[in-house]
C-alpha atoms as a PDB file:
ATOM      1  CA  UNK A   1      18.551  13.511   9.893  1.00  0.00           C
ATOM      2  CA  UNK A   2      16.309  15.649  11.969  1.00  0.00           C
ATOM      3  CA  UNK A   3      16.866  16.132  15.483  1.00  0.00           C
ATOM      4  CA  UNK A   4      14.300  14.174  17.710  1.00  0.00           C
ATOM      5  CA  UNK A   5      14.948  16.364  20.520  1.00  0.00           C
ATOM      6  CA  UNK A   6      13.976  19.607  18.793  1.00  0.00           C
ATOM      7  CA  UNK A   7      10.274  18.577  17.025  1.00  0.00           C
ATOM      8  CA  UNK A   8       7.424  20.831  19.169  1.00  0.00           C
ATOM      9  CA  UNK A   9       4.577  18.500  20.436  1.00  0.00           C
ATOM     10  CA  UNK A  10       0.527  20.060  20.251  1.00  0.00           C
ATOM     11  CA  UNK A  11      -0.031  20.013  23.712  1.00  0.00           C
ATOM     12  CA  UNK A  12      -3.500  20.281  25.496  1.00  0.00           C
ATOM     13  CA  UNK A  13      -3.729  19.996  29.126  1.00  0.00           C
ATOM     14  CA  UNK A  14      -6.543  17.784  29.947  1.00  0.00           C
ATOM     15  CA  UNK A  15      -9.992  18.577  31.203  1.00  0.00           C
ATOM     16  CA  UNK A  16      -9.140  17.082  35.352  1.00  0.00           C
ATOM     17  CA  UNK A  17      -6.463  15.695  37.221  1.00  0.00           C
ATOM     18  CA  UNK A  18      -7.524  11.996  36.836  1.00  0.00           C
ATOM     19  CA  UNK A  19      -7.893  12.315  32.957  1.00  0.00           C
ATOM     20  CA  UNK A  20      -4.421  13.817  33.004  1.00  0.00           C
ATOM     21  CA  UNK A  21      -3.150  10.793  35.638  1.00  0.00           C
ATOM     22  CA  UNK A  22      -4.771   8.019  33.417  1.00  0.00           C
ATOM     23  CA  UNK A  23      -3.018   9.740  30.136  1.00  0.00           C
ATOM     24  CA  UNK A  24       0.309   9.667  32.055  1.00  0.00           C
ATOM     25  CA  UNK A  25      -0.355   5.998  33.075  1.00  0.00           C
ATOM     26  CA  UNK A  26      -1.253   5.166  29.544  1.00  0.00           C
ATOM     27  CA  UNK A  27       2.282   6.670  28.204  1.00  0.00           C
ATOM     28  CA  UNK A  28       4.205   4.822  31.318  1.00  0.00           C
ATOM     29  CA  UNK A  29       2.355   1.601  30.456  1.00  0.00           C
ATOM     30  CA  UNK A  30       3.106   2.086  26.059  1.00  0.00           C
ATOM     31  CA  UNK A  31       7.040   3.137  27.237  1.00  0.00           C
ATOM     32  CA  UNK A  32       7.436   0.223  29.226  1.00  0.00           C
ATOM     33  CA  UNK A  33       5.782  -1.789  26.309  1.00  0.00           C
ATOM     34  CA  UNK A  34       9.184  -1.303  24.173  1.00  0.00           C
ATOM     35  CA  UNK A  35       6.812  -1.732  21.155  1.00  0.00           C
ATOM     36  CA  UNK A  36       7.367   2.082  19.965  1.00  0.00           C
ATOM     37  CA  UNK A  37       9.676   3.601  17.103  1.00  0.00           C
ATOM     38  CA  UNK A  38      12.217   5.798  18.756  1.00  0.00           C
ATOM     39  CA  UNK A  39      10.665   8.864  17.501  1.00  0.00           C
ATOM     40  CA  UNK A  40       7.527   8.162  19.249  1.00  0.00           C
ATOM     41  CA  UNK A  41       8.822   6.967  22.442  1.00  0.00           C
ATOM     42  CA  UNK A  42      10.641  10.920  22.657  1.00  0.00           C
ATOM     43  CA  UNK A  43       6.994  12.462  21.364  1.00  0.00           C
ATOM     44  CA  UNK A  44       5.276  10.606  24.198  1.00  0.00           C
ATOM     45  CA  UNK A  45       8.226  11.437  26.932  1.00  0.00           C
ATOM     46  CA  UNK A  46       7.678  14.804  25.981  1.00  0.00           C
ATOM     47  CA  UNK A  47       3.709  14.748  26.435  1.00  0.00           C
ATOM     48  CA  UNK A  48       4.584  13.158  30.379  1.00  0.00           C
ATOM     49  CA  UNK A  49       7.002  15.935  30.820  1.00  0.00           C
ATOM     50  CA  UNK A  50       4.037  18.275  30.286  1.00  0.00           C
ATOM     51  CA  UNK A  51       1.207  16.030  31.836  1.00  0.00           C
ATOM     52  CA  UNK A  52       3.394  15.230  35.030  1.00  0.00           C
ATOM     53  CA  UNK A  53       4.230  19.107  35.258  1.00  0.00           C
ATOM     54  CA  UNK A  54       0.522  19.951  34.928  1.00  0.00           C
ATOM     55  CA  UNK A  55      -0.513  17.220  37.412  1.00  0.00           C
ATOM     56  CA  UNK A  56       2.024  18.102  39.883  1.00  0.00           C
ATOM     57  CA  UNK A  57       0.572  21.679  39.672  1.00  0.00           C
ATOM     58  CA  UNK A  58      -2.509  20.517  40.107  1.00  0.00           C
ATOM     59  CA  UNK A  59      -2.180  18.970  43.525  1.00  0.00           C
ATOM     60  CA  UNK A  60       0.049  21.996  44.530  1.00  0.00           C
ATOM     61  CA  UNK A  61      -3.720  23.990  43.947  1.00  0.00           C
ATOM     62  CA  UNK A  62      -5.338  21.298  45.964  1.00  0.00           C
ATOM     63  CA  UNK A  63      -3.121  21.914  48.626  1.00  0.00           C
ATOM     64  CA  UNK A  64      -3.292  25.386  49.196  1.00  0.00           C
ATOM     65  CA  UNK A  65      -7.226  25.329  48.935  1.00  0.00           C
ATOM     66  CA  UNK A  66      -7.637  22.627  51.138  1.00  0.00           C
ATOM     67  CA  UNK A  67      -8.656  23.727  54.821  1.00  0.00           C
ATOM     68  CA  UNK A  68      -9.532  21.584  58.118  1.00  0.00           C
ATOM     69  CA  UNK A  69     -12.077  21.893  60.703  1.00  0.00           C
ATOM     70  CA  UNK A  70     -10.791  21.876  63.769  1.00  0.00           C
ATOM     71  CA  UNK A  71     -13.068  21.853  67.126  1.00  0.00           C
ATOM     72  CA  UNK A  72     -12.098  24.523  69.314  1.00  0.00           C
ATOM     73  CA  UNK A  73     -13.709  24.960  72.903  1.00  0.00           C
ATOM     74  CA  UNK A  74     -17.256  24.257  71.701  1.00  0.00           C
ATOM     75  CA  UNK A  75     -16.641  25.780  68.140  1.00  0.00           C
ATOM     76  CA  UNK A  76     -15.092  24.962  65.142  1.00  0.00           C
ATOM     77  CA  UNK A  77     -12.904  26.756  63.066  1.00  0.00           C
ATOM     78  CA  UNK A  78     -11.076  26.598  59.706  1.00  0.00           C
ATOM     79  CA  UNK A  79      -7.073  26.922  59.311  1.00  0.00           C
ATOM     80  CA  UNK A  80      -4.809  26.020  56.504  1.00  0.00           C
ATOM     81  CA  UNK A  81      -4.015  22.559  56.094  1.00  0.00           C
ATOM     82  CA  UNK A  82      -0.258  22.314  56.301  1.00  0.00           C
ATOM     83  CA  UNK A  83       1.778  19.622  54.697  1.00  0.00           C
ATOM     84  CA  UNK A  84       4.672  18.195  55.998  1.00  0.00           C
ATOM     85  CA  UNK A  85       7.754  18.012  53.622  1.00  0.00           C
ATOM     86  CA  UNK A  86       9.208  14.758  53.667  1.00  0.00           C
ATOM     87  CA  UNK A  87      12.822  14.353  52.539  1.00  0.00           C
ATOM     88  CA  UNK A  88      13.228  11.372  49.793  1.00  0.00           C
END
């Protein structure tokens, strides 16, 4: 019997961040279905492990590009946009 755990998926990150969020909905919504073969619920975990990596990365970019305008005595300026770390 082959080990489930060890077969490689063909992984292609997708073109944006919302095609990538829809895919990951997609595999949420066919896991919590119950209507796959074990073998393809693991291939499809595995394809979220890499989309919800890749997303997560993505909004780590978005981040550190973002700035904000702030007014400043009759000017504005750009700084960093700092996010606050919340504890879960």
């Amino acid at each position: 019997m082959p080990d489930l755990f060890e077969k490689e998926i063909d992984w292609t990150p997708p073109a944006d961040f919302e095609e990538g969020l829809n895919k990951l909905q997609n595999i949420v919504d066919a896991l919590e279905s119950g209507n796959l073969k074990l073998e393809e619920g693991i291939q499809i975990f595995k394809e979220a492990t890499h989309l919800a990596k890749w997303c997560s990365e993505q909004l780590k970019e978005a981040e550190n590009n973002i700035k904000v305008l702030i007014a400043e005595e009759g000017s504005f300026k750009l700084e960093e946009f700092e996010v606050e770390e919340t504890e879960d």
